[in-house]
N, C-alpha and C. Protein backbone atom coordinates (compact mmCIF):
# COMPACT_ATOMS: atom_id res chain seq x y z
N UNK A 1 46.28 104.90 45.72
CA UNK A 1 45.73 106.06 45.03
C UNK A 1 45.05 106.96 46.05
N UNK A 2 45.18 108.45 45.93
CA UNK A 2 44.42 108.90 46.59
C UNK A 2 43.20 109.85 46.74
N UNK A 3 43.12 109.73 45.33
CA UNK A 3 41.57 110.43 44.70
C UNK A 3 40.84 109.00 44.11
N UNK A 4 40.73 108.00 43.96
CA UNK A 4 40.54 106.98 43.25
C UNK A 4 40.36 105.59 43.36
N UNK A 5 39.43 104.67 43.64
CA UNK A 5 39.46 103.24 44.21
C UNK A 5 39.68 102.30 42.80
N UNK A 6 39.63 101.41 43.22
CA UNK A 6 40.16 100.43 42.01
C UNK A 6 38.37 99.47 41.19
N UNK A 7 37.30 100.17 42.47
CA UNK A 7 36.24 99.76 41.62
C UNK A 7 35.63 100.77 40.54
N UNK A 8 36.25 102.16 40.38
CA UNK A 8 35.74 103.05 39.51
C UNK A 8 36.42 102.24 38.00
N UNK A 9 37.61 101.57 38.54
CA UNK A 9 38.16 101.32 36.89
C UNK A 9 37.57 99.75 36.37
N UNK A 10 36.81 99.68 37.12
CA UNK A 10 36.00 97.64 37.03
C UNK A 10 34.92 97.81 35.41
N UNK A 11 35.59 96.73 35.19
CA UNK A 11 34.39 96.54 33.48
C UNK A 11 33.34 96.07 34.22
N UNK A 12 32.07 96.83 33.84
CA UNK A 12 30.40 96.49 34.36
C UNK A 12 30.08 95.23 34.61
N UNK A 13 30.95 94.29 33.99
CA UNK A 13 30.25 92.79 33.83
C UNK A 13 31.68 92.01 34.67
N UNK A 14 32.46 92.53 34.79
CA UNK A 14 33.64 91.55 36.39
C UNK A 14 34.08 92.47 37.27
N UNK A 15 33.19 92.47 38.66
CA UNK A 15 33.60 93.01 39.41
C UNK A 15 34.90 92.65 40.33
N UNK A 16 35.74 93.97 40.75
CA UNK A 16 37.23 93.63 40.93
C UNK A 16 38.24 93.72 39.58
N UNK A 17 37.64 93.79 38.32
CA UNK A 17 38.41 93.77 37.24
C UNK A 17 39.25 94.83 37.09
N UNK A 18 39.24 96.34 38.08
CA UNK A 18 39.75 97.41 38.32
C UNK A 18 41.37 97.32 38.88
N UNK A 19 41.35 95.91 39.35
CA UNK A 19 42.48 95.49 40.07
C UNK A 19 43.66 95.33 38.84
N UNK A 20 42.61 94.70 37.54
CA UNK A 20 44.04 94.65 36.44
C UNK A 20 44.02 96.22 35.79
N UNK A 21 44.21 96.98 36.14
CA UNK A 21 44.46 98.17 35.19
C UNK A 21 46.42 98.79 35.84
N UNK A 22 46.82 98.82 34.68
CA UNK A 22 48.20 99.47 35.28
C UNK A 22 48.31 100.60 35.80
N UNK A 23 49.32 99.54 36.95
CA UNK A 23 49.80 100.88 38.35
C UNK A 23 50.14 101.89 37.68
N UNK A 24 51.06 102.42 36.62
CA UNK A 24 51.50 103.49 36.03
C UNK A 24 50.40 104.11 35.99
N UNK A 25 49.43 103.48 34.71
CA UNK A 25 48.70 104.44 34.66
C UNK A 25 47.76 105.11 35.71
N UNK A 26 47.46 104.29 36.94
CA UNK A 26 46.67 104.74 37.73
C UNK A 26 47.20 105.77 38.68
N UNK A 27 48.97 106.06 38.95
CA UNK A 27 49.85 106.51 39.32
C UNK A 27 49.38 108.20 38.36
N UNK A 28 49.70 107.99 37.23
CA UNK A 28 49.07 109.11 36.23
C UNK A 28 48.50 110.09 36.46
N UNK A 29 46.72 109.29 36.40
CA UNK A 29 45.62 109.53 36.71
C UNK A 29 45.54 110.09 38.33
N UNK A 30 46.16 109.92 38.80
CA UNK A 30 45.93 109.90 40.17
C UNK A 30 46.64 111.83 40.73
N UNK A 31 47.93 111.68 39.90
CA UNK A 31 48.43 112.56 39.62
C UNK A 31 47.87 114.47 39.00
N UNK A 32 47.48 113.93 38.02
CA UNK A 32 46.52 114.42 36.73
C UNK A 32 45.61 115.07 37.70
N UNK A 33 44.70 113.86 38.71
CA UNK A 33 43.87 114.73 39.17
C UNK A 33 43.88 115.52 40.47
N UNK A 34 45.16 115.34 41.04
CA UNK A 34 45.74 116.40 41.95
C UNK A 34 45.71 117.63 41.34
N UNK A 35 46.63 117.73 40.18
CA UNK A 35 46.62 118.62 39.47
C UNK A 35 45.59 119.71 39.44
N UNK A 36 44.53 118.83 38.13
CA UNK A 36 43.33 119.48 37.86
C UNK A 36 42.13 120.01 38.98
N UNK A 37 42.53 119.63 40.61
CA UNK A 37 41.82 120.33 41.64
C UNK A 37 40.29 120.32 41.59
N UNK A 38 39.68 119.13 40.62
CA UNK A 38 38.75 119.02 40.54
C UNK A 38 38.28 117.74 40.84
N UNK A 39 37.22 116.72 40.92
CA UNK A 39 36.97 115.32 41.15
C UNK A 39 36.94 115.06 39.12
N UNK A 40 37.40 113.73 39.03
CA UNK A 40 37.37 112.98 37.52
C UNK A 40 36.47 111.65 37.78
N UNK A 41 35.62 111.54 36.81
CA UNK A 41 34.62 110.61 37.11
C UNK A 41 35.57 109.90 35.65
N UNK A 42 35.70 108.68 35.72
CA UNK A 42 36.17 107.72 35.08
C UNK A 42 34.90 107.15 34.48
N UNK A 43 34.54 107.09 33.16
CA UNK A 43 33.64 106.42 32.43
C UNK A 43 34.28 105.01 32.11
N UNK A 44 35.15 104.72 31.34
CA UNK A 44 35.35 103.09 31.02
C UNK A 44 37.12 103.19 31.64
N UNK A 45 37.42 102.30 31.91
CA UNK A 45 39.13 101.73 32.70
C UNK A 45 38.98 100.24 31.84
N UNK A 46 38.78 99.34 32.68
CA UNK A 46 39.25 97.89 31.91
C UNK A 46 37.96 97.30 31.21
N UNK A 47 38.22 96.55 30.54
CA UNK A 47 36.87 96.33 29.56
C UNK A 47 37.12 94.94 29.38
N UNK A 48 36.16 93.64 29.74
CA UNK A 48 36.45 92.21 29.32
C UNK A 48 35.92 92.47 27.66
N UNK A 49 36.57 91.59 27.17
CA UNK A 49 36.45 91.62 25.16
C UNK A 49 35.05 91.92 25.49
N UNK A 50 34.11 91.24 26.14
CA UNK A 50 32.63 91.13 25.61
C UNK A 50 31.90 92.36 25.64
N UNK A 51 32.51 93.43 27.03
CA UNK A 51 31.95 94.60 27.38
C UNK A 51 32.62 95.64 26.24
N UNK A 52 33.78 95.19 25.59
CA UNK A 52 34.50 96.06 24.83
C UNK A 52 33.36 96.14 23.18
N UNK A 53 33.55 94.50 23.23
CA UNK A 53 32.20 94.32 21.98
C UNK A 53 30.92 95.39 22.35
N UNK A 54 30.64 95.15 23.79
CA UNK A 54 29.31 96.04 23.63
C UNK A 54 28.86 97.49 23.48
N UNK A 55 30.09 98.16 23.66
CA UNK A 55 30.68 99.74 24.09
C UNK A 55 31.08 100.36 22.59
N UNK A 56 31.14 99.13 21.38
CA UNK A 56 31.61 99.35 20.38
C UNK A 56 33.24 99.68 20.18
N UNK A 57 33.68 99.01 21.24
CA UNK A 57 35.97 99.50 21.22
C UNK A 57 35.99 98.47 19.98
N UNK A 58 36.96 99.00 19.63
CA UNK A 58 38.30 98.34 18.45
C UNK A 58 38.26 97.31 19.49
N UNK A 59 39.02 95.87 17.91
CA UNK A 59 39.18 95.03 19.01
C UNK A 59 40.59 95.39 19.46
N UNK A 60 41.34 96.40 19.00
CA UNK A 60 42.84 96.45 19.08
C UNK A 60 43.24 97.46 20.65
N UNK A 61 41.86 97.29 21.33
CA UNK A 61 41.48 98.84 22.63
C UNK A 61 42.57 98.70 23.46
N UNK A 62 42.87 99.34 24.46
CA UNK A 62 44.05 99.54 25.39
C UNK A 62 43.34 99.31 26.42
N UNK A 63 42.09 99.34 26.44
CA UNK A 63 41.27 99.55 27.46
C UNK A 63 41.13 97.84 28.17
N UNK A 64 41.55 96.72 26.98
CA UNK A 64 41.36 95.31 27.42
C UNK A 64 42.39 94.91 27.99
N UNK A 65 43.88 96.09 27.48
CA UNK A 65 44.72 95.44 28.34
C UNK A 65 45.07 96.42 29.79
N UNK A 66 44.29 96.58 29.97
CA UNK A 66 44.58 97.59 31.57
C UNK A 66 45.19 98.57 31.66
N UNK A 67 45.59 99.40 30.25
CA UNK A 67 45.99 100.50 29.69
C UNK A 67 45.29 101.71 29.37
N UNK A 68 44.48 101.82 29.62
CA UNK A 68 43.39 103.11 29.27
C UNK A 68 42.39 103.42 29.77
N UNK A 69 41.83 104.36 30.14
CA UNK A 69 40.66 105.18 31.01
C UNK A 69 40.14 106.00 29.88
N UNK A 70 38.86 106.21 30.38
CA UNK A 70 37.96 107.34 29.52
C UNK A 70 37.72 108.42 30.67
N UNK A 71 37.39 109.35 30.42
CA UNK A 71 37.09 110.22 31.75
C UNK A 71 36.04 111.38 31.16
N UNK A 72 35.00 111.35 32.30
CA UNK A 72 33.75 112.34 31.64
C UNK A 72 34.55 114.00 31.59
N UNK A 73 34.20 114.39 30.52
CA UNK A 73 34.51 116.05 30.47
C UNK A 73 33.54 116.99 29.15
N UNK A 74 32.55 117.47 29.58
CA UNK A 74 31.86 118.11 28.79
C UNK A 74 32.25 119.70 28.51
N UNK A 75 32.74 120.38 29.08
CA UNK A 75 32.71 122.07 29.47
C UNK A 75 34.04 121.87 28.83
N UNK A 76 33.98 122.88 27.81
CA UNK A 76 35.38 123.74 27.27
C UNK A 76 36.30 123.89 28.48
N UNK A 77 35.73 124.52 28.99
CA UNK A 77 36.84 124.83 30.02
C UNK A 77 37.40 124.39 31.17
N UNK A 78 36.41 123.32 31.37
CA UNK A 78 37.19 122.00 32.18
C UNK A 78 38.10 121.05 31.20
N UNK A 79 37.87 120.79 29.85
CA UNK A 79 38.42 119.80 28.93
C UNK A 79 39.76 121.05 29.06
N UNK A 80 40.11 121.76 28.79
CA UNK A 80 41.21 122.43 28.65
C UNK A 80 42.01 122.61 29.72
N UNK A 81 41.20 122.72 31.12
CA UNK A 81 42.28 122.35 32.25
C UNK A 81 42.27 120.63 32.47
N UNK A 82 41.55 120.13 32.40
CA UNK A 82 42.37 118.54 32.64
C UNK A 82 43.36 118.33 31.26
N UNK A 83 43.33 118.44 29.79
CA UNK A 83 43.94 118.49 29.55
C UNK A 83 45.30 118.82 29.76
N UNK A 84 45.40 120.42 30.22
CA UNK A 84 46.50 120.77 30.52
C UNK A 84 46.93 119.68 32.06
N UNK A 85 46.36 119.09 32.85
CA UNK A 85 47.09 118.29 34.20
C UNK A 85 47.19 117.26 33.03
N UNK A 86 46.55 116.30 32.55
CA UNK A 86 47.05 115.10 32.00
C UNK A 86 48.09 115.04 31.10
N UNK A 87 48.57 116.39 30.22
CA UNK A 87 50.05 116.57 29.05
C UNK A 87 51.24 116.92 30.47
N UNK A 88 50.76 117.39 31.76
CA UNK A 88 51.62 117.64 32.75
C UNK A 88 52.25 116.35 33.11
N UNK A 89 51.14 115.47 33.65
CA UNK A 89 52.19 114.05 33.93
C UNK A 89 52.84 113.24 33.54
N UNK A 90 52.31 113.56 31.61
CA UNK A 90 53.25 112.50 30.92
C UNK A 90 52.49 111.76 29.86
N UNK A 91 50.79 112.34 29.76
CA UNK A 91 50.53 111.21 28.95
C UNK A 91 50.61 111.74 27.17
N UNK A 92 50.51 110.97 26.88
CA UNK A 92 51.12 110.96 24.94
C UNK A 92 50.35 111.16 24.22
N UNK A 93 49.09 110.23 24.71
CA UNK A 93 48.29 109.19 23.70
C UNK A 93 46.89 109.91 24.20
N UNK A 94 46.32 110.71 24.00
CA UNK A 94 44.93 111.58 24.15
C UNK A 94 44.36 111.45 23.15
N UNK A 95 42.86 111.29 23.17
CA UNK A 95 41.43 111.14 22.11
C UNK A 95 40.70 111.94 22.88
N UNK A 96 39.96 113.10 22.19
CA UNK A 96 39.02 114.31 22.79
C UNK A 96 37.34 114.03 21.47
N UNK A 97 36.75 113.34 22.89
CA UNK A 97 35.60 113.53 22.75
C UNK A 97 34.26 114.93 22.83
N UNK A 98 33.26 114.67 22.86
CA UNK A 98 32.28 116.19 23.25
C UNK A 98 32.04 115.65 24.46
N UNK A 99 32.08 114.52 24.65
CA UNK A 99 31.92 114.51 26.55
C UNK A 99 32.65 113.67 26.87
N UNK A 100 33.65 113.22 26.66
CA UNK A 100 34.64 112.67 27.73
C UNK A 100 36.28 112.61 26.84
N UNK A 101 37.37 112.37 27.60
CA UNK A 101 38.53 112.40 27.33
C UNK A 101 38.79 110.54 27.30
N UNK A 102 39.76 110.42 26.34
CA UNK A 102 40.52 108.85 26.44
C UNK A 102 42.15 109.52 26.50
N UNK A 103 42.34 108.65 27.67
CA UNK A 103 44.14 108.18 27.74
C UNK A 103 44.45 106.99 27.40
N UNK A 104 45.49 106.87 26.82
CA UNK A 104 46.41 105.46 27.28
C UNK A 104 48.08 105.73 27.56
N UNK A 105 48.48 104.45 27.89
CA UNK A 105 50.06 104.37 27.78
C UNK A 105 50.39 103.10 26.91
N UNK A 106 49.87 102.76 25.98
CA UNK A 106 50.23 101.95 24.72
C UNK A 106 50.79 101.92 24.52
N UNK A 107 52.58 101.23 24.00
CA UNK A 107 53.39 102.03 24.45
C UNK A 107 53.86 101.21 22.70
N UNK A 108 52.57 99.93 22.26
CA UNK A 108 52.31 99.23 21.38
C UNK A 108 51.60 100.07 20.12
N UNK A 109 51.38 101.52 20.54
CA UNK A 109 50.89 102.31 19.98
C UNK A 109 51.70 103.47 19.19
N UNK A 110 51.17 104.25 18.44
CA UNK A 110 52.00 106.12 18.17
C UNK A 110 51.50 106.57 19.23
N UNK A 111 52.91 107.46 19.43
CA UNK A 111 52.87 107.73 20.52
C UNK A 111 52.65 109.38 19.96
N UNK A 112 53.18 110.37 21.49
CA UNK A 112 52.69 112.18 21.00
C UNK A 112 51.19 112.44 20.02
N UNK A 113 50.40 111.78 20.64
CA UNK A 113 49.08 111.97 19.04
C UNK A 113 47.99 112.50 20.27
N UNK A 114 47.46 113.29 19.75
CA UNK A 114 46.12 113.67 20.25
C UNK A 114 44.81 113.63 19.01
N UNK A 115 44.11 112.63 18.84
CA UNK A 115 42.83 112.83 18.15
C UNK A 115 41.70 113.17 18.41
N UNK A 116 40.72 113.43 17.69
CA UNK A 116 39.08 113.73 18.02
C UNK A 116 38.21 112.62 17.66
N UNK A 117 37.10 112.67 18.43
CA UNK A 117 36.34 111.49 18.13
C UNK A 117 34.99 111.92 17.01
């Protein structure tokens, strides 16, 4: 990766856990933020069940299986350009928060959906 280490995507409670998140998606992300010409601070990547329990995820999250990132974005007008880099590389599966974005590649999921939180 070359905006990105593999401890930004580590669940708080196993360090190195950044190591299971999928290459695709980190390939993505990595992508995405070439794109967007800005730095992406990654809020949650992999989550052990217990940290997922504590964060309040579904137990059904993408985030446990090394499938999903959260990423901080507060400003209209940054959420609208990372948006636009992340529908550029391919991703499907978007949730728009008031301060941060969720991806996945679920692939166990509907796919083309963008929701709000």
């Amino acid at each position: 990766m070359k905006y990105f280490n593999y401890e930004e995507f580590d669940s708080p409670d196993i360090q190195g856990s950044g190591q299971l998140m999928d290459s695709k998606l980190l390939e993505m992300i990595d992508e995405a933020r070439e794109i967007y010409g800005k730095p992406i601070r990654v809020t949650s990547g992999y989550r052990t069940e217990s940290h997922n329990r504590k964060v309040g995820g579904v137990s059904s999250s993408s985030h446990l299986k090394g499938l999903a990132i959260d990423v901080a974005c507060v400003k209209s007008d940054d959420r609208f350009e990372m948006l636009t880099a992340l529908l550029e590389v391919g991703f499907n599966r978007i949730g728009v928060a008031s301060t941060f974005i969720h991806v996945d590649i679920d692939k166990d999921k509907s796919q083309n959906v963008i929701w709000t939180y």
